[in-house]
N, C-alpha and C. Protein backbone atom coordinates (compact mmCIF):
# COMPACT_ATOMS: atom_id res chain seq x y z
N UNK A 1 144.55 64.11 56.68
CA UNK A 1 144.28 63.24 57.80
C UNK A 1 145.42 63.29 58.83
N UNK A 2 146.69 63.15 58.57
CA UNK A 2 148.06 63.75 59.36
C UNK A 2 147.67 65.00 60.26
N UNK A 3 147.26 65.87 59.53
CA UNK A 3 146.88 67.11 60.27
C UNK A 3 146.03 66.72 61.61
N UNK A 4 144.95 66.41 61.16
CA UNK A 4 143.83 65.88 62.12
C UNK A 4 144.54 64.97 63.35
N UNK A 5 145.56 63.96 62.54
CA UNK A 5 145.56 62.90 64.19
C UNK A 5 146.98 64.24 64.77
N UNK A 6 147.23 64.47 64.45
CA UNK A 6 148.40 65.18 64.96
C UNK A 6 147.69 66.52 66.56
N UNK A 7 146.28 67.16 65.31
CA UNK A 7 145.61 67.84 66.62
C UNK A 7 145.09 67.43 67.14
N UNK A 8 144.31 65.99 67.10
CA UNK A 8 143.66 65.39 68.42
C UNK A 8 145.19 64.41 69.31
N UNK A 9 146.38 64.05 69.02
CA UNK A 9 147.31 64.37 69.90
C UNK A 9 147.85 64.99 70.35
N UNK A 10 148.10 66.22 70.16
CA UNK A 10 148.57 67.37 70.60
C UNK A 10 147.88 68.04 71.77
N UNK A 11 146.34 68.48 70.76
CA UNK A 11 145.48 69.43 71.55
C UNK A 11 144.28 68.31 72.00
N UNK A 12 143.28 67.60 71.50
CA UNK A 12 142.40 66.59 72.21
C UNK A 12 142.50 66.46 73.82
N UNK A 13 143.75 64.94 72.72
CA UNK A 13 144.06 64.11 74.53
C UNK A 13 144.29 64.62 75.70
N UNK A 14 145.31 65.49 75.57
CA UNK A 14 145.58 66.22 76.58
C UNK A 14 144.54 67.25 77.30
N UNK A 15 143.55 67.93 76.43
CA UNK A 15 142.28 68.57 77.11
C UNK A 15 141.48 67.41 77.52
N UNK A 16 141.18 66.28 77.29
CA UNK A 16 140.48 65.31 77.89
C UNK A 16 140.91 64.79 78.96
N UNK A 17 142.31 64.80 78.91
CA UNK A 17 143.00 63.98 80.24
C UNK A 17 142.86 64.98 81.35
N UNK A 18 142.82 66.34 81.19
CA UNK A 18 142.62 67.52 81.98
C UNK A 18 141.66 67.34 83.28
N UNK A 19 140.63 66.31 82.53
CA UNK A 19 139.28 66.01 83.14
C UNK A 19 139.38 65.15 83.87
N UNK A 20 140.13 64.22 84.44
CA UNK A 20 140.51 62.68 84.57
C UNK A 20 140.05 62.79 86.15
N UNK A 21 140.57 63.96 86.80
CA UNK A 21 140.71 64.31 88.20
C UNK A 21 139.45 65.01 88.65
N UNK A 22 138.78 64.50 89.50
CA UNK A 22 137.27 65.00 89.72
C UNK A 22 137.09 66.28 90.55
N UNK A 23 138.06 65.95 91.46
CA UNK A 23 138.58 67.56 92.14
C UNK A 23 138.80 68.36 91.41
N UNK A 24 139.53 68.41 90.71
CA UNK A 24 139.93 69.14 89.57
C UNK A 24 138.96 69.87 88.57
N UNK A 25 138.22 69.18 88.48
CA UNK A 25 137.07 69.47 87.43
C UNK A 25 136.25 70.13 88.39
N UNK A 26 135.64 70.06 89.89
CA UNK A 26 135.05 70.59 90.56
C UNK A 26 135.77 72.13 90.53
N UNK A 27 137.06 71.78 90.80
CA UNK A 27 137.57 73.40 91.07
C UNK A 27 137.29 74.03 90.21
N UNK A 28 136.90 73.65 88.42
CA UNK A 28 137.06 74.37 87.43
C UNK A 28 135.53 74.95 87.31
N UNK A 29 134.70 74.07 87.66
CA UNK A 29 132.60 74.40 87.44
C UNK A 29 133.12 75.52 88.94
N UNK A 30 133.47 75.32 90.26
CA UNK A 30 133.30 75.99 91.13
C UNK A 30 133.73 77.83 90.43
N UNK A 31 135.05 77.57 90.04
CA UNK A 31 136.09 78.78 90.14
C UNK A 31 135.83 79.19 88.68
N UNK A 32 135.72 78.48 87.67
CA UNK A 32 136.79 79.42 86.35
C UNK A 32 135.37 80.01 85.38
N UNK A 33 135.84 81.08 84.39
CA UNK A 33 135.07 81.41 83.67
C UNK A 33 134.80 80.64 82.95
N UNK A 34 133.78 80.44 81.83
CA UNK A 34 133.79 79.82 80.69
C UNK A 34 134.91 80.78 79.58
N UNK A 35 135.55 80.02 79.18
CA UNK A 35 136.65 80.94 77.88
C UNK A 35 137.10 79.86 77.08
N UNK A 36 137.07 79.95 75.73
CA UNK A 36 137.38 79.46 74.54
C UNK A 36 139.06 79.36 74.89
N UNK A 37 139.69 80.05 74.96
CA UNK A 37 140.98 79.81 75.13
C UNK A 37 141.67 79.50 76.28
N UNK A 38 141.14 79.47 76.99
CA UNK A 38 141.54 78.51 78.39
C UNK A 38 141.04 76.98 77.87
N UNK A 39 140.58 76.48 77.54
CA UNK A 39 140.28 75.22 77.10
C UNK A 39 138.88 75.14 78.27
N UNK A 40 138.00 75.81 78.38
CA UNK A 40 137.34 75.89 79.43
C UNK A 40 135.42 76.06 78.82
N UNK A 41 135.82 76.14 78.21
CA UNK A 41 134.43 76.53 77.30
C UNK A 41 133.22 75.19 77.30
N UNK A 42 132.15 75.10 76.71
CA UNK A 42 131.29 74.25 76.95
C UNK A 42 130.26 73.55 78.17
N UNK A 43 131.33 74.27 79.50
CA UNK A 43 130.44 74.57 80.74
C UNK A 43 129.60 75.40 80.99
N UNK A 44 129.24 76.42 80.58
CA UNK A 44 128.71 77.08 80.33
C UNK A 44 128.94 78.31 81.25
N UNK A 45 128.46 79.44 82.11
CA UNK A 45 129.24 80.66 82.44
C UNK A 45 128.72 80.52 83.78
N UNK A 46 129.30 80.65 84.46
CA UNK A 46 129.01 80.67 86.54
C UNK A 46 127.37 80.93 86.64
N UNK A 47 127.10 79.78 86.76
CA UNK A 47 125.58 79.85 87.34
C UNK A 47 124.31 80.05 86.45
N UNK A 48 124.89 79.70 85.37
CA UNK A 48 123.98 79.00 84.15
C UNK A 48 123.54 77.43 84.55
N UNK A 49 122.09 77.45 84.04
CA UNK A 49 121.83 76.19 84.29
C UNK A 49 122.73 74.39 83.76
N UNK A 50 123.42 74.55 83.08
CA UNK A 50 123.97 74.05 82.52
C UNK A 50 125.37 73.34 83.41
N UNK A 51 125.87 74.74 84.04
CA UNK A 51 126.33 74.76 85.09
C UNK A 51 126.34 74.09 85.91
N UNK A 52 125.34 74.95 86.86
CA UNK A 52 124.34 74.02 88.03
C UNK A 52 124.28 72.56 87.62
N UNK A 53 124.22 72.43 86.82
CA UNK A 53 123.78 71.00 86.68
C UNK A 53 124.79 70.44 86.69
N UNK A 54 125.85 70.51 85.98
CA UNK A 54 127.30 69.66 86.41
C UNK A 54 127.82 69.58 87.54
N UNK A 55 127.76 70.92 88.33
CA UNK A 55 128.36 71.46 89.08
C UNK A 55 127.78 70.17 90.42
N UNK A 56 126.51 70.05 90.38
CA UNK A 56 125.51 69.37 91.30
C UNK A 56 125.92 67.81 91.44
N UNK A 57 126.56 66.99 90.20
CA UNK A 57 126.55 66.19 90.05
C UNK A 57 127.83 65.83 90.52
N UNK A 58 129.19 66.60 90.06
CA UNK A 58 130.42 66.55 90.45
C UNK A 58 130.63 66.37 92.34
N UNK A 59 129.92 67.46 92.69
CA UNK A 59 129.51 67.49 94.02
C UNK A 59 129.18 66.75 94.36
N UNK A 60 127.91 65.86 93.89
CA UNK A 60 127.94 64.30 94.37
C UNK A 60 128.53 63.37 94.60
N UNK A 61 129.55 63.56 93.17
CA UNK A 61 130.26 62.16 93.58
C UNK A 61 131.58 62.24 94.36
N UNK A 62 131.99 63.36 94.59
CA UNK A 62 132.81 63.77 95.98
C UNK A 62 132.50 63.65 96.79
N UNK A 63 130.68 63.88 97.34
CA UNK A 63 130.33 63.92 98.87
C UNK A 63 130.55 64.70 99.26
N UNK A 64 130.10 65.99 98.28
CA UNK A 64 130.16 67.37 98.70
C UNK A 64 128.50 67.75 98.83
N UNK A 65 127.98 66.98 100.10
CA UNK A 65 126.32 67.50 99.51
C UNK A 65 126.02 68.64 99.75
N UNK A 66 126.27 69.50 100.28
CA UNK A 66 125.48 71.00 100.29
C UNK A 66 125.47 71.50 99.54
N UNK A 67 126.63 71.57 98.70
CA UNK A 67 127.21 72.31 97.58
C UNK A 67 126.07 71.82 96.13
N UNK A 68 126.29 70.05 96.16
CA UNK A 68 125.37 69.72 94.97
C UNK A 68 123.95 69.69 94.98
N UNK A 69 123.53 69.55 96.32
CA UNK A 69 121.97 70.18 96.56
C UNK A 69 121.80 71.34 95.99
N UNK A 70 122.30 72.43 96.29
CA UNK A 70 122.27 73.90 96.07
C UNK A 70 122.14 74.04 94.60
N UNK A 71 123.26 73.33 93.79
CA UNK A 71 123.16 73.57 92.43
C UNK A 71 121.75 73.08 91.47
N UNK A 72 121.94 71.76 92.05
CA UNK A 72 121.07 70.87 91.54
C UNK A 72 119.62 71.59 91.66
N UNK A 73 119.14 72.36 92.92
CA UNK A 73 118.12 72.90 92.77
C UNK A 73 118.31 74.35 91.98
N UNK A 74 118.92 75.16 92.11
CA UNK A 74 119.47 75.93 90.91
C UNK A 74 119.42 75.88 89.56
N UNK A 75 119.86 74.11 89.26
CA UNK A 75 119.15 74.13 88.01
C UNK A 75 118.49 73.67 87.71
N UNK A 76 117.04 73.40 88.79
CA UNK A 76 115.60 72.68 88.87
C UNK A 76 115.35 74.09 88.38
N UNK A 77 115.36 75.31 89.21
CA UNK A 77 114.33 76.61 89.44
C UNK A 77 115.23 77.06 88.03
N UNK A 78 115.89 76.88 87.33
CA UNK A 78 115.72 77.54 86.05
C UNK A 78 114.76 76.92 84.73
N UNK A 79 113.91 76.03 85.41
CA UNK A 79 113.08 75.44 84.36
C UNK A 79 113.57 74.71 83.32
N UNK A 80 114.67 74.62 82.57
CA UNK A 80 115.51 74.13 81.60
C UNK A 80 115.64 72.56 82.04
N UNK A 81 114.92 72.37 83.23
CA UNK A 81 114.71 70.78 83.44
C UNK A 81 113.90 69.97 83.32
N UNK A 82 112.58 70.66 83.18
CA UNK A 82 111.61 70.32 83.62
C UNK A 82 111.36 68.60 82.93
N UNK A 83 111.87 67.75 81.96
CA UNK A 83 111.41 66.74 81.78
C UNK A 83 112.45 65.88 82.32
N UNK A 84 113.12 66.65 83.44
CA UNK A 84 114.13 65.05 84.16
C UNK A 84 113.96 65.70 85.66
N UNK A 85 113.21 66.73 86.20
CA UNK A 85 112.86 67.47 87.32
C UNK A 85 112.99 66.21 88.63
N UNK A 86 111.88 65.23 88.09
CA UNK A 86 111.42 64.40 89.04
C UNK A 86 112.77 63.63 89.35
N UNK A 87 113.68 63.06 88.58
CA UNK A 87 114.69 62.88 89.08
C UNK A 87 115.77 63.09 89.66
N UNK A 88 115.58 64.97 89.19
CA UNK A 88 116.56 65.58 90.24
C UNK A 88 115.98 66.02 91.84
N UNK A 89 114.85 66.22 91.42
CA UNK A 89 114.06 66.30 93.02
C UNK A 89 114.63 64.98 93.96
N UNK A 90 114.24 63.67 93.11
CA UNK A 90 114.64 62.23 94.15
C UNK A 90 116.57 62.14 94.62
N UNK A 91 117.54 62.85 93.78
CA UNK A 91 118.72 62.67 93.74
C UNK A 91 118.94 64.01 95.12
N UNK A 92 118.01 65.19 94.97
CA UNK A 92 118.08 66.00 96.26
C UNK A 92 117.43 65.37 97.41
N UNK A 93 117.06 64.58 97.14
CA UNK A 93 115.95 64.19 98.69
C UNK A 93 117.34 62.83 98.85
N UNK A 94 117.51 62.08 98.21
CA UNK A 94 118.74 61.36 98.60
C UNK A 94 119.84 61.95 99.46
N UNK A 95 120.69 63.04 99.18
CA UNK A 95 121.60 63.40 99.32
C UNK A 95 121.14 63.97 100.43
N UNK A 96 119.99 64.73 100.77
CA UNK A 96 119.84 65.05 101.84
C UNK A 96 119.27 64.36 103.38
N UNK A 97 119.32 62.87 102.85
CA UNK A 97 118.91 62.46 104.00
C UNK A 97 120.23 61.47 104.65
């Protein structure tokens, strides 16, 4: 159990706190690969729906709308949405008006 709290202080917190900064996290869905050893992994790979979809949302709450429109429909047209569609359709018609 030592072992364990030792790597979620070490390695955890500090990858969580990574996240804290929303800019930050935008730069990382915008710019970085997905890689296991960058601590970067679980976003999934530039322009995977998975992606798009964070990517769309982050953008929102900056008030970056072109950018999160774009994604957000990006990861409408990959189908992988289809049972929350209608809500991302209303969150694009928001942002765009």
């Amino acid at each position: 159990m030592n072992d364990v709290k030792q790597a979620v202080i070490k390695d955890a917190l500090p990858w969580f706190a990574s996240f804290t900064n929303l800019s930050d996290v935008y730069s990382l869905l915008l710019n970085q690969e997905e890689n296991l050893e960058s601590g970067t992994w679980g976003f999934g790979n530039k322009d995977s729906p998975i992606r798009n979809y964070l990517t769309g949302y982050v953008a929102l709450a900056l008030g970056d709308y072109g950018p999160a429109v774009q994604a957000l429909q990006n990861a409408i047209e990959s189908g992988c949405y289809e049972s929350i569609k209608p809500q991302l359709e209303m969150v694009i018609k928001q942002a765009t008006n």
